[in-house]
Protein backbone atom coordinates (compact mmCIF):
# COMPACT_ATOMS: atom_id res chain seq x y z
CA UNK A 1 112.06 62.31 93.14
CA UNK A 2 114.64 59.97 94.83
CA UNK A 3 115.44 56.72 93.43
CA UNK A 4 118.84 54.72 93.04
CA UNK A 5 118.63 54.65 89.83
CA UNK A 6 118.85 57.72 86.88
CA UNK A 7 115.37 58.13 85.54
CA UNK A 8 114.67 59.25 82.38
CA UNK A 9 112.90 62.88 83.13
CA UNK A 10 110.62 62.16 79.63
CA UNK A 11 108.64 59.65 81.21
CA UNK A 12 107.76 60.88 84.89
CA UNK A 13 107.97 64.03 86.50
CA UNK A 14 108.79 65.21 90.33
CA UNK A 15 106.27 67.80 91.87
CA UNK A 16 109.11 70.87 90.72
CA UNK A 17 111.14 69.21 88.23
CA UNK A 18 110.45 71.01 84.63
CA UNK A 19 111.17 67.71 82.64
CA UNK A 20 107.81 67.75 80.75
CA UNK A 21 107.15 67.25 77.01
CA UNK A 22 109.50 69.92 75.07
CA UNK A 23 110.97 71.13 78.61
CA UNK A 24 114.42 71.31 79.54
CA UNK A 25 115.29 67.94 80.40
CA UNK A 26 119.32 68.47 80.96
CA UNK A 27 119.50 69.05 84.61
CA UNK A 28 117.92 65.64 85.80
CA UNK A 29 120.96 63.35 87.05
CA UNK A 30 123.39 65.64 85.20
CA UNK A 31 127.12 65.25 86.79
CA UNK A 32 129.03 68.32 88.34
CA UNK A 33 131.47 68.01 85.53
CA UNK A 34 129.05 67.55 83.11
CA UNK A 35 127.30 71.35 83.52
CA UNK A 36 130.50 73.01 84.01
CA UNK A 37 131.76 71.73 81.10
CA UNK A 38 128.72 71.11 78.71
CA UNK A 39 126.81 74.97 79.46
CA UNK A 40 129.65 76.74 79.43
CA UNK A 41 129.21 80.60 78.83
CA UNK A 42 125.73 79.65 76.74
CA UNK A 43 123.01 81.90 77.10
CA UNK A 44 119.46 79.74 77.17
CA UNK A 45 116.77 82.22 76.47
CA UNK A 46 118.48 85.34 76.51
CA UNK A 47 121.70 87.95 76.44
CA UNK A 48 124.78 86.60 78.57
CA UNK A 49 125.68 88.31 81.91
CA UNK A 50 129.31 88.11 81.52
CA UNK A 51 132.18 89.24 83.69
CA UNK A 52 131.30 87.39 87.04
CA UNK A 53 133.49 86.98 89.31
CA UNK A 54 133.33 86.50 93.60
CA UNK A 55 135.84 88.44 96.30
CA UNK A 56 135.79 88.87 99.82
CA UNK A 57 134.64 92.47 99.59
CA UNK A 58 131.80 91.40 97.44
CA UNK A 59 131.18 89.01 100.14
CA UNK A 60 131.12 91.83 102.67
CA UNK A 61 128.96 93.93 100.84
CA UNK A 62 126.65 91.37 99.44
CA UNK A 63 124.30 91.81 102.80
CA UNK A 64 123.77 95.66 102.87
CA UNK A 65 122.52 94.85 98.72
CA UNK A 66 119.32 96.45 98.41
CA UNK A 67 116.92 96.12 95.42
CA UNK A 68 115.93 98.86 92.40
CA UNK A 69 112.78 100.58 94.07
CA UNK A 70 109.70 99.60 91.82
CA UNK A 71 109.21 102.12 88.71
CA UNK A 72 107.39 105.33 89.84
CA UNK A 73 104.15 105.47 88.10
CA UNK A 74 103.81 108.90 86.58
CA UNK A 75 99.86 110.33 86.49
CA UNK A 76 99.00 113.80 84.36
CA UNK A 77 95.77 115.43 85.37
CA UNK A 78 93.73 117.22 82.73
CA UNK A 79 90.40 118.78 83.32
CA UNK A 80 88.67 119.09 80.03
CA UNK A 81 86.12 121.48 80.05
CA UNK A 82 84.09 124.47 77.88
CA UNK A 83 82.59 127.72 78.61
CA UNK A 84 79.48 128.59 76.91
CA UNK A 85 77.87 132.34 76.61
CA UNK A 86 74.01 132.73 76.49
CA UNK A 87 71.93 133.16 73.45
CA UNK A 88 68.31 134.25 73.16
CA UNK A 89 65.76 131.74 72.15
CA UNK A 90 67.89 128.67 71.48
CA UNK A 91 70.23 125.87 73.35
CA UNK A 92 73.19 127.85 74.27
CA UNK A 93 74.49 125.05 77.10
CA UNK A 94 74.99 121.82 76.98
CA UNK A 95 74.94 119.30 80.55
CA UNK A 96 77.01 119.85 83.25
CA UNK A 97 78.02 122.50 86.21
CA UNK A 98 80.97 123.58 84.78
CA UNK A 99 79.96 126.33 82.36
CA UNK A 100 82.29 128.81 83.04
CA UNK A 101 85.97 129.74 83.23
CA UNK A 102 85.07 130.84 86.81
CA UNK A 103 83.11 127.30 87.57
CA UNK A 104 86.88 125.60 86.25
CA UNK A 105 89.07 128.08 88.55
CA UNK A 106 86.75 126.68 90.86
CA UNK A 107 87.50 123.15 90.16
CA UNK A 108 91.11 122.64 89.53
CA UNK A 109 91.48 122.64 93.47
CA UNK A 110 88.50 120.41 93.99
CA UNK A 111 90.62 117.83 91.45
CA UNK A 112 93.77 118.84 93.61
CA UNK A 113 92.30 118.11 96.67
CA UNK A 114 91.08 114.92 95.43
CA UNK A 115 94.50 114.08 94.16
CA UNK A 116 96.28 114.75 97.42
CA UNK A 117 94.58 112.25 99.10
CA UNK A 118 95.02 109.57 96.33
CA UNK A 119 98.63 110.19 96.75
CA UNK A 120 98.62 110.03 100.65
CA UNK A 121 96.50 106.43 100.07
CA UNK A 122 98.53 104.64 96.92
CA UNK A 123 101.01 101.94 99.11
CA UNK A 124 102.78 101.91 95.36
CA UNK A 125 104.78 104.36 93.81
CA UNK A 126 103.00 107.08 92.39
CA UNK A 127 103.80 111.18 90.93
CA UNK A 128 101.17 113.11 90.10
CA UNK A 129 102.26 116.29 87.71
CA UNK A 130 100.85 119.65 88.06
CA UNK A 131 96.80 119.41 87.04
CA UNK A 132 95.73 121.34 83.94
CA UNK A 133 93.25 122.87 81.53
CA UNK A 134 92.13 122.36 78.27
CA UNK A 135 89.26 123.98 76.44
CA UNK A 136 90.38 122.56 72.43
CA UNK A 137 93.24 120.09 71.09
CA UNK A 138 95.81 122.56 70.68
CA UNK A 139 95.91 122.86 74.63
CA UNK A 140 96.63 119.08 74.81
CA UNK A 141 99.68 119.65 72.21
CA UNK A 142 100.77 122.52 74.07
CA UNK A 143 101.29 120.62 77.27
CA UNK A 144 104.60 119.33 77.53
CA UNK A 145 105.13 117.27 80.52
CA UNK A 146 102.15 114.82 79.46
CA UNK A 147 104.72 113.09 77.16
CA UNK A 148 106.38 112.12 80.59
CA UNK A 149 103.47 110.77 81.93
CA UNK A 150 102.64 106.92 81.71
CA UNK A 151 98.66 108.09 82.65
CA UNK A 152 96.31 111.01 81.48
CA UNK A 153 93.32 111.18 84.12
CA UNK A 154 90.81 113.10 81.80
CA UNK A 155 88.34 115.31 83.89
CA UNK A 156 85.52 115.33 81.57
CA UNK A 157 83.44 118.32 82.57
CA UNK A 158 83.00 119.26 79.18
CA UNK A 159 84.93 120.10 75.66
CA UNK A 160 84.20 118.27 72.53
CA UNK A 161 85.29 114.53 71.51
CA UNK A 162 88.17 115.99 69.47
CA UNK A 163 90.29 117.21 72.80
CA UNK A 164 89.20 113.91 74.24
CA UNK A 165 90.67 112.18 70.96
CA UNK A 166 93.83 114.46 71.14
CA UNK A 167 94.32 113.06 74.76
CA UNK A 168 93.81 109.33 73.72
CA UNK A 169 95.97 109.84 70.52
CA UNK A 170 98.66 110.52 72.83
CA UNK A 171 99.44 106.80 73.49
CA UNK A 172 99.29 107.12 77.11
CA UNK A 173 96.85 104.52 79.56
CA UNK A 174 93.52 107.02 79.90
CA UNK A 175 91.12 106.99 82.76
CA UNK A 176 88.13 109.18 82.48
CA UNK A 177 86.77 110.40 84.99
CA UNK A 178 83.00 111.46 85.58
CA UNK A 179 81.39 113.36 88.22
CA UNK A 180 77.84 112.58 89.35
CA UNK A 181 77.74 113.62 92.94
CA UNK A 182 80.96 114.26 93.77
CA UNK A 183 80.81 117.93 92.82
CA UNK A 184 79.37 119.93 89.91
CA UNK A 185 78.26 116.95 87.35
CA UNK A 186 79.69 116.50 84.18
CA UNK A 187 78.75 116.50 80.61
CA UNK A 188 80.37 113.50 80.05
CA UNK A 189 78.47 111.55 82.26
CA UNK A 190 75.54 111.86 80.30
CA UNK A 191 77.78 110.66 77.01
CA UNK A 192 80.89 109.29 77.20
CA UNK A 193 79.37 105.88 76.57
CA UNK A 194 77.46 106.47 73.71
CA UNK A 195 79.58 109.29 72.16
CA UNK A 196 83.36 108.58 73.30
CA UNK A 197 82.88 104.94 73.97
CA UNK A 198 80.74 103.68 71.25
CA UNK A 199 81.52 106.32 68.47
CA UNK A 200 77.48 106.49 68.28
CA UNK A 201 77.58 102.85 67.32
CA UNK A 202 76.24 100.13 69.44
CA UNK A 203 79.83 98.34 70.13
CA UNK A 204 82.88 99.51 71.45
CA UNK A 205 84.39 101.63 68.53
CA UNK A 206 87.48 103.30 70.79
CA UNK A 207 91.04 101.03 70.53
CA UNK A 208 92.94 102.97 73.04
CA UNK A 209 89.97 103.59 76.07
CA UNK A 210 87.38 101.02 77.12
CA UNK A 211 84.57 100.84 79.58
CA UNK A 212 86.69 99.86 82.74
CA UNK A 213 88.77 102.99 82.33
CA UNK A 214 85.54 105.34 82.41
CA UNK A 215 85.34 106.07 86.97
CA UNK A 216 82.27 107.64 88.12
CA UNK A 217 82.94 110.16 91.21
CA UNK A 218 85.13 107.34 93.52
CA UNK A 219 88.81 108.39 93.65
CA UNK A 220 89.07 104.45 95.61
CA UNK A 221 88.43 103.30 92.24
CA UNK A 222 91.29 105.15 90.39
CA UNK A 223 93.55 104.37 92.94
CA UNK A 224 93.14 100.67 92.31
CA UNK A 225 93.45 101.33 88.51
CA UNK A 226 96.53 103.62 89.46
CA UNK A 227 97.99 100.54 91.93
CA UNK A 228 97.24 97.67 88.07
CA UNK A 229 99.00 100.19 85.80
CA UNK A 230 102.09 100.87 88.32
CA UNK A 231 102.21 96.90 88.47
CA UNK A 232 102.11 96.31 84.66
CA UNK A 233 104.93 99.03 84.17
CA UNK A 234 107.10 97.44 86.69
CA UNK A 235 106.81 94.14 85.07
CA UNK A 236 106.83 95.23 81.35
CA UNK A 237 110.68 95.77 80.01
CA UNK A 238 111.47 93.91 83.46
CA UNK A 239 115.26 93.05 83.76
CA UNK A 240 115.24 89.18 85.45
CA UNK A 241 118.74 87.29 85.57
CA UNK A 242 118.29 83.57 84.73
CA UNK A 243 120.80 81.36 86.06
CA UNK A 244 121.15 78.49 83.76
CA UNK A 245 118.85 80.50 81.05
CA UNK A 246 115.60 80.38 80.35
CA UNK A 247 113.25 77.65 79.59
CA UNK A 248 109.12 76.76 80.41
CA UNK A 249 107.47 73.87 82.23
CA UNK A 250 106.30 71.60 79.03
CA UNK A 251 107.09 74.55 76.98
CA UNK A 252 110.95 75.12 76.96
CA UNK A 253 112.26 77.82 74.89
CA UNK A 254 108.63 78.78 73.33
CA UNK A 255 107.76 79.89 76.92
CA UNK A 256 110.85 82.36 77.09
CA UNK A 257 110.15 83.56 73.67
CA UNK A 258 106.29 84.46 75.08
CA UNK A 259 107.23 85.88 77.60
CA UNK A 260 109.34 88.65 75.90
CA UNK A 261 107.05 89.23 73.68
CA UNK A 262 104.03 89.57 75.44
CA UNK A 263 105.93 91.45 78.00
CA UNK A 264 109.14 92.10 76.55
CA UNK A 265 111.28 91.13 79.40
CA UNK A 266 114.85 91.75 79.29
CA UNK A 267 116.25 88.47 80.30
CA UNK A 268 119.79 87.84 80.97
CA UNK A 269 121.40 84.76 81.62
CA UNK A 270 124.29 83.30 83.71
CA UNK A 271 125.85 80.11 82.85
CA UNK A 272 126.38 77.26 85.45
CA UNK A 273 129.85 77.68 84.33
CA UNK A 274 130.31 80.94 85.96
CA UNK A 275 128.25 80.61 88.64
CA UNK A 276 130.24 77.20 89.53
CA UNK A 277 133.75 78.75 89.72
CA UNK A 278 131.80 81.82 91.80
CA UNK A 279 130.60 79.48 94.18
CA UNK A 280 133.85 77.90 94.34
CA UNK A 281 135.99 81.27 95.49
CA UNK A 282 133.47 82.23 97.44
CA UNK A 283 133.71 78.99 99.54
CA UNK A 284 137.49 79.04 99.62
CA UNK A 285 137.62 83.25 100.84
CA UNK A 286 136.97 83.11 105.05
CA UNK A 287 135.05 86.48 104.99
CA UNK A 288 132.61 84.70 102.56
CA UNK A 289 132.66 82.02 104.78
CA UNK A 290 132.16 83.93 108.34
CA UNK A 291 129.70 86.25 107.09
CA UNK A 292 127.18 83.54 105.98
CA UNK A 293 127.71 81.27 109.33
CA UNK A 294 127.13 84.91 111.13
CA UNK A 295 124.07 85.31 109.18
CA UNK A 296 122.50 82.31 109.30
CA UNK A 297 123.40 81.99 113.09
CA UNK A 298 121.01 85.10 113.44
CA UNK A 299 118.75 83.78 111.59
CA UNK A 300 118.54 80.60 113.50
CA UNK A 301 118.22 82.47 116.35
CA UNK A 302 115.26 84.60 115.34
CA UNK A 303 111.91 83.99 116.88
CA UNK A 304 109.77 81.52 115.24
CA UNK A 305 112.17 79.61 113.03
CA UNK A 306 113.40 75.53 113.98
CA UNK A 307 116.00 74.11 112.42
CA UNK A 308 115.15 70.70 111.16
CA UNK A 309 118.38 69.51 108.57
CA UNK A 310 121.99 70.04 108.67
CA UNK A 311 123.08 73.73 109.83
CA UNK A 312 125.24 73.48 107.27
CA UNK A 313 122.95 73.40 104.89
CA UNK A 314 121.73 77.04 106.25
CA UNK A 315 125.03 78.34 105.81
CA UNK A 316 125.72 77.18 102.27
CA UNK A 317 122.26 78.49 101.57
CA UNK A 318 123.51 82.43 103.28
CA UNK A 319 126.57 81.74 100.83
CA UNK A 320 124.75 80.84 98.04
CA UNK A 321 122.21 83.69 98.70
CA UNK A 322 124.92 86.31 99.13
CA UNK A 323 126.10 85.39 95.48
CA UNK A 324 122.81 86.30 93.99
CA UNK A 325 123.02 89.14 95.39
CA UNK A 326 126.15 90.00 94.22
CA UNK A 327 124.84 88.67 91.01
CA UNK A 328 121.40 90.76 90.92
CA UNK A 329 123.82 93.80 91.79
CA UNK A 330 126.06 93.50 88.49
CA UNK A 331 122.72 93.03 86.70
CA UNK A 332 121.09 95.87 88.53
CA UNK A 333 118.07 94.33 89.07
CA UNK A 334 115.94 92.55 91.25
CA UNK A 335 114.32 89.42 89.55
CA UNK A 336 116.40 86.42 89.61
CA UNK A 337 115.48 82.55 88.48
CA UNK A 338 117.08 79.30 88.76
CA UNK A 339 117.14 76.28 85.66
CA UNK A 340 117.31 72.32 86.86
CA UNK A 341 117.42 73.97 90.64
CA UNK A 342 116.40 70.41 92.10
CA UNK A 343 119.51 68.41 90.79
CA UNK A 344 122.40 71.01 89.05
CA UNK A 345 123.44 73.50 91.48
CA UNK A 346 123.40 70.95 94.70
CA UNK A 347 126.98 69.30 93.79
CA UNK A 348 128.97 72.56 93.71
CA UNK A 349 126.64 74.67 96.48
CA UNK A 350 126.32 71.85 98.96
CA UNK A 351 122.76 72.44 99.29
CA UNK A 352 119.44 73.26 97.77
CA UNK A 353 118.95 76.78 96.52
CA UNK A 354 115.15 76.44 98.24
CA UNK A 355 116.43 78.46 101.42
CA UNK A 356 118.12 81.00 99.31
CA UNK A 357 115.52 81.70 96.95
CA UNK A 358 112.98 82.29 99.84
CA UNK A 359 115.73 84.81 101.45
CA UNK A 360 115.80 86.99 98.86
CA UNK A 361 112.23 87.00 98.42
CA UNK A 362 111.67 88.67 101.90
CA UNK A 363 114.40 91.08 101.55
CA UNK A 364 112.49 92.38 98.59
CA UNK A 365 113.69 90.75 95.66
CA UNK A 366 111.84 88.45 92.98
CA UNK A 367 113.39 85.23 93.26
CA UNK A 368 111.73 81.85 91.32
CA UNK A 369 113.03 78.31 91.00
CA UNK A 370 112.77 76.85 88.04
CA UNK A 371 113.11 79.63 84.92
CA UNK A 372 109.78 78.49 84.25
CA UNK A 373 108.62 81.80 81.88
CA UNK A 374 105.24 80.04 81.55
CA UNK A 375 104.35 81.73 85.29
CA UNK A 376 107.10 83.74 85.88
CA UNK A 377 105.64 87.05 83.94
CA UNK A 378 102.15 86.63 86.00
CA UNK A 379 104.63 86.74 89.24
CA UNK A 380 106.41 89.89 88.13
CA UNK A 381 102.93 91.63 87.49
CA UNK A 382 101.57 90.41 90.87
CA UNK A 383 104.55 91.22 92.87
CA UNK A 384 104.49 94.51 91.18
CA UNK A 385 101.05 95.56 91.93
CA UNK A 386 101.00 94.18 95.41
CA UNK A 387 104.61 95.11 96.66
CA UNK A 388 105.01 91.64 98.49
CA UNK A 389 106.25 88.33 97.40
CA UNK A 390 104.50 86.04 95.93
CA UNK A 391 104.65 81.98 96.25
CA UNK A 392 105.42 79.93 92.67
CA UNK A 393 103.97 77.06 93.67
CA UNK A 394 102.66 73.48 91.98
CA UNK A 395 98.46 72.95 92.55
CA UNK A 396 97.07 69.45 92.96
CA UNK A 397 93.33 68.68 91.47
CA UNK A 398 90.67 70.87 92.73
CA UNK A 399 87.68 68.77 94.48
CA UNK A 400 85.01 69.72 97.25
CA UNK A 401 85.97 73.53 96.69
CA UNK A 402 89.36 73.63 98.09
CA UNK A 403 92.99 72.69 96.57
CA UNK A 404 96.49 72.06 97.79
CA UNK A 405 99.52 74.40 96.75
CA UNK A 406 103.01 73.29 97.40
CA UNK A 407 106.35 74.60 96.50
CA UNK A 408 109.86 74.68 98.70
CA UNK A 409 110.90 78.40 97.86
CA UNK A 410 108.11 79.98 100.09
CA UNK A 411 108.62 83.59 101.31
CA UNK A 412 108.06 84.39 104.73
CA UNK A 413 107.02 87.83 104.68
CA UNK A 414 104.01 86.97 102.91
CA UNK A 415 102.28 89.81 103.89
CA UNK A 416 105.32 91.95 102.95
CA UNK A 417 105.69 93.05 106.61
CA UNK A 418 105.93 90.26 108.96
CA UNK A 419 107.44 87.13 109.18
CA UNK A 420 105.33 84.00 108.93
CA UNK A 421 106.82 81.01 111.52
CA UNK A 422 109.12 78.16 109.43
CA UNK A 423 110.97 74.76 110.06
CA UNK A 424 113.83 74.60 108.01
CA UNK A 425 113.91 70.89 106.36
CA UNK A 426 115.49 69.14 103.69
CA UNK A 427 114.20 69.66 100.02
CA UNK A 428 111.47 67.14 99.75
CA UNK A 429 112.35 65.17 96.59
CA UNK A 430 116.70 65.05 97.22
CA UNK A 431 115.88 64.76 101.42
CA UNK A 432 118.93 67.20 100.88
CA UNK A 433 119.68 70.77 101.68
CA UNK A 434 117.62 73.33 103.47
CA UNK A 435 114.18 74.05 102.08
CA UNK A 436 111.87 76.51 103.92
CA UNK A 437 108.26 75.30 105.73
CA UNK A 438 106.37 78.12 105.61
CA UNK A 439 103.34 78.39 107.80
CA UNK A 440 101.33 80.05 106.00
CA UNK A 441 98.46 81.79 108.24
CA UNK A 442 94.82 80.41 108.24
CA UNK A 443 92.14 82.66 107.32
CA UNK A 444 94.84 84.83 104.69
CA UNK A 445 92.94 85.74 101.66
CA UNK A 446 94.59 84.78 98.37
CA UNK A 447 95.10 85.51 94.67
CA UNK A 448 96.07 82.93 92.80
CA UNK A 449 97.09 83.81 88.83
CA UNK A 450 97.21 80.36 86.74
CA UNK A 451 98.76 81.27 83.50
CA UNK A 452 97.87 79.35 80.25
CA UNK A 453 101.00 77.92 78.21
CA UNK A 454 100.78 79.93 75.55
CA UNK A 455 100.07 83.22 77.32
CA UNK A 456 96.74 84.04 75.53
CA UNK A 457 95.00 83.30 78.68
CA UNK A 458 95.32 83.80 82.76
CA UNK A 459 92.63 82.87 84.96
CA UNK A 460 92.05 84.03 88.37
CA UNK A 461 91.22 82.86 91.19
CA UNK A 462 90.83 83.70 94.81
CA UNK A 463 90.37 81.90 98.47
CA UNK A 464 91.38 81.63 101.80
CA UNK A 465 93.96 79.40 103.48
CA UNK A 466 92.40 76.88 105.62
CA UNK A 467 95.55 74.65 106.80
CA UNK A 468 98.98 74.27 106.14
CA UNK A 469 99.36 70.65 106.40
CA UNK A 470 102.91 68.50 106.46
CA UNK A 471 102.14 66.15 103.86
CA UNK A 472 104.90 63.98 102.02
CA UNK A 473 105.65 67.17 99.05
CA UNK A 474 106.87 70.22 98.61
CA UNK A 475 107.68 71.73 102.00
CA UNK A 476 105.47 74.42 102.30
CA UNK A 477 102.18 74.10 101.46
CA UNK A 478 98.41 75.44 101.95
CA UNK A 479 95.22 74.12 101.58
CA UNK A 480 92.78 76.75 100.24
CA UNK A 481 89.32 76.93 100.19
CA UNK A 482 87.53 78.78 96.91
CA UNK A 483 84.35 79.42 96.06
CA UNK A 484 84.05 78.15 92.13
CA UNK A 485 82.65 75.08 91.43
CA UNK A 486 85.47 72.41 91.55
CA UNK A 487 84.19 70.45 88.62
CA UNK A 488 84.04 73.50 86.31
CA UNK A 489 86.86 74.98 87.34
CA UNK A 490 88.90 71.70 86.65
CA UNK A 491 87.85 71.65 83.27
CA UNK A 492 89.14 75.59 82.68
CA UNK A 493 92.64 75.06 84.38
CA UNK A 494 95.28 76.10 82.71
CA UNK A 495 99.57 75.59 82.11
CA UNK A 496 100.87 74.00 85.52
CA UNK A 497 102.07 76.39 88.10
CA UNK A 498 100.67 79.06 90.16
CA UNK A 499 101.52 82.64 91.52
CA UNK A 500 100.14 82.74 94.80
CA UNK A 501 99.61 86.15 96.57
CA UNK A 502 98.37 87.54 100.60
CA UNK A 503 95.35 90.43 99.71
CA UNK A 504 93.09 90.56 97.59
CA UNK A 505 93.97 91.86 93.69
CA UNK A 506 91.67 90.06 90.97
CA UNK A 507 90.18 93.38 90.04
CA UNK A 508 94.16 94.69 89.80
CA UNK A 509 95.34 91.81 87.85
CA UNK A 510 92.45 91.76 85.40
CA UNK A 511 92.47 95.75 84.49
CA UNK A 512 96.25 95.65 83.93
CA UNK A 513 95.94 92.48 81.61
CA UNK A 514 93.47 94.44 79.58
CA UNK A 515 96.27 96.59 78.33
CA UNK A 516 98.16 93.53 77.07
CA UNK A 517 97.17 90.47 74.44
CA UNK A 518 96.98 88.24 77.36
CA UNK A 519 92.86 87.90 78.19
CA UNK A 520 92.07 87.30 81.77
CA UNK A 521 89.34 84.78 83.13
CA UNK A 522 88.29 85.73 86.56
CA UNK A 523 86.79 83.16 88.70
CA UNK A 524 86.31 84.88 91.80
């Protein structure tokens, strides 16, 4: 928001600015001296990433950085089943085709089979361990590599509710699965709701397993379940460097203290201090220099990309970018967020951090503006789940089914493969720096995750982009089209930002958010 005169933050707000009520209001018309000198080596929101420093071979390493892989998802199959001997003149058998230990030699490679080709479909990371049997508890205790598995698919053929239980008590996510069709039925399709489920009540009486983990005969639908518990493992315990600290739009240091505990993130911060005198070597050491103007002379050259600012705004951006990097390296990690992005770190970087943001978000990091930990946990769980990058991003007021979604730190590679067309132009509010355009494609389906501000709530919702438009905001933007009533869904609209998402992952999104205390609100 450009004006010549300082404006108190308290009373208006830019479009990206996190100057609410209780926010962060320091970085709005701060000086250079004045956050060099007044954050100093404090750590907002978390532990203090100390020890930075900038060289020319960090400079000349900085582009080969890769980032941590996400967390392999590790998946134990167990077929539970019994084997029954016939008796005159009485019920010897219970349901089900698997009756014998010959009918369960039988179908361990059916369940292998079945398993293969889940692991040749997942597009996330995924191990399945060896499958095994179990006829009564003490197999369960006597199988040592489920307590390195983060999953137990239970094959419920048959066995009583106490192996089940011994399974469940093991404190691992559970999906059961039942076959109708898909081979020799199961006993537990007949009663694993009333029995396992319900506890022969008429209400859920099971903590640890609940009706969307039960999967009857589709291995598509475990896969999806697999794809929402990989996600909410990379994101839980995630390791994301905050430059400036922490803090939440309207919501300040509350957010950041949510967000660790409802997903106990491991946030570590890097003062403005540090970062200042890094940016400062790294702008006085040539290789720094000449590897950035190299880089962003490539990237200027690439197909679909127009230069609309100052090139030398692109290169300061490759510099600054480089530095994260080099930043996210020390950390070892691959989440990274900016505090008072619009105003602090444009004296010392000479530029916007918009450009580099975006940049690191198609080389397959998580990079947000803002440290806003009011959305930032729903973009680590997306991100996870999907494997692309997602778009943090400021929505408008629904009407007439569609909405506007603007933000200037738009990934390209949207689709986590190819690059979407962008005009590089100045960040909207300063008219200053290099802030990417993104045009987004029409027809994309979206998710959309719009967290609640005190993370007891997320809803969903999903659309399709119909137009990326060049209105007077936030440089890249999308109109989408949803199907919800506009009306109702204004009056259930959480918080303030969105995570944005190419594909298709409600049902994802909501499954994995039934493992946590945050409840879910789909609006399709």
């Amino acid at each position: 928001m450009a004006t010549p005169e300082r404006v108190d933050c308290r009373s208006m707000r830019g479009s990206c600015c996190p100057c609410g009520p209780g926010g962060n209001s320091s970085g709005c018309g701060i000086s250079r001296r004045g956050f060099l000198g007044g954050l100093g080596g404090t750590a907002l929101g978390g532990w203090a990433l100390s020890g930075l420093t900038w060289s020319g071979a960090a400079a000349a390493q900085a582009e080969g950085t890769v980032p941590p892989p996400r967390r392999t998802l590790v998946v134990k199959p167990i077929l539970v089943y019994s084997t029954y001997t016939r008796l005159k003149q009485t019920s010897w058998r219970p349901w089900g085709g698997i009756q014998t230990q010959q009918d369960a030699d039988q179908e361990m490679p059916r369940i292998q089979g079945e398993i293969d080709k889940m692991r040749a479909q997942a597009d996330f990371p995924v191990t399945f361990l060896p499958v095994s049997g179990a006829r009564k508890p003490a197999d369960i205790a006597n199988l040592k590599d489920a307590a390195t598995a983060d999953v137990i698919i239970i094959y419920a053929a048959g066995g009583g509710q106490d192996t089940l239980d011994a399974i469940s008590n093991l404190g691992k996510n559970v999906i059961v699965f039942l076959r109708h069709r898909s081979g020799p039925v199961y006993l537990w399709y007949e009663i694993a709701h009333p029995i396992y489920l319900r506890r022969y009540k008429d209400h859920l009486g099971l903590k640890t397993v609940g009706y969307p983990d039960v999967v009857v005969d589709s291995t598509d639908e475990v896969v999806w379940r697999l794809r929402a518990l990989c996600g909410l493992k990379d994101a839980t315990g995630c390791r994301i460097v905050a430059i400036g600290g922490g803090s939440g739009w309207a919501m300040g240091q509350k957010a950041v203290d949510l967000a660790k505990d409802r997903f106990k993130l491991d946030i570590q911060s890097v003062s403005y201090d540090d970062l200042g005198k890094m940016i400062q070597t790294a702008m006085a050491d040539p290789s720094s220099v000449n590897l950035a103007k190299k880089r962003a002379e490539d990237y200027l050259k690439a197909d679909g990309v127009k230069l609309e600012t100052e090139k030398t705004f692109v290169e300061n951006a490759f510099l600054l970018e480089q530095i994260f990097r080099s930043i996210l390296a020390k950390a070892g990690c691959r989440a990274i967020t900016i505090n008072h992005c619009m105003s602090t770190i444009m004296p010392i970087s000479q530029t916007t951090a918009c450009l580099s943001l975006s940049l690191l978000n198609d080389a397959g990091f998580m990079a947000f503006c803002e440290s806003d930990f009011v959305v930032i946990p729903s973009g680590l769980l997306m991100a996870g789940i999907s494997g692309r990058p997602v778009f943090l991003n400021d929505p408008t007021y629904p009407h007439d089914g569609v909405i506007t979604l603007a933000h200037c730190t738009a990934p390209r590679k949207m689709d986590g493969k190819n690059l979407d067309p962008v005009r590089l132009l100045t960040h909207f509010e300063s008219d200053y720096g290099a802030a990417p355009k993104v045009e987004m494609r029409k027809g994309m389906k979206v998710t959309n995750i719009i967290p609640d501000f005190l993370q007891e709530r997320w809803v969903g919702l999903s659309g399709e982009i119909i137009d990326a438009p060049f209105m007077p905001i936030c440089r890249s933007q999308i109109d989408i089209r949803f199907k919800a009533d506009a009306e109702k869904f204004a009056e259930v609209m959480p918080g303030f930002h969105w995570m944005t998402c190419y594909g298709d992952y409600m049902k994802e999104i909501g499954y994995a958010l039934g493992k946590t205390r945050v409840g879910w609100q789909n609006l399709g």
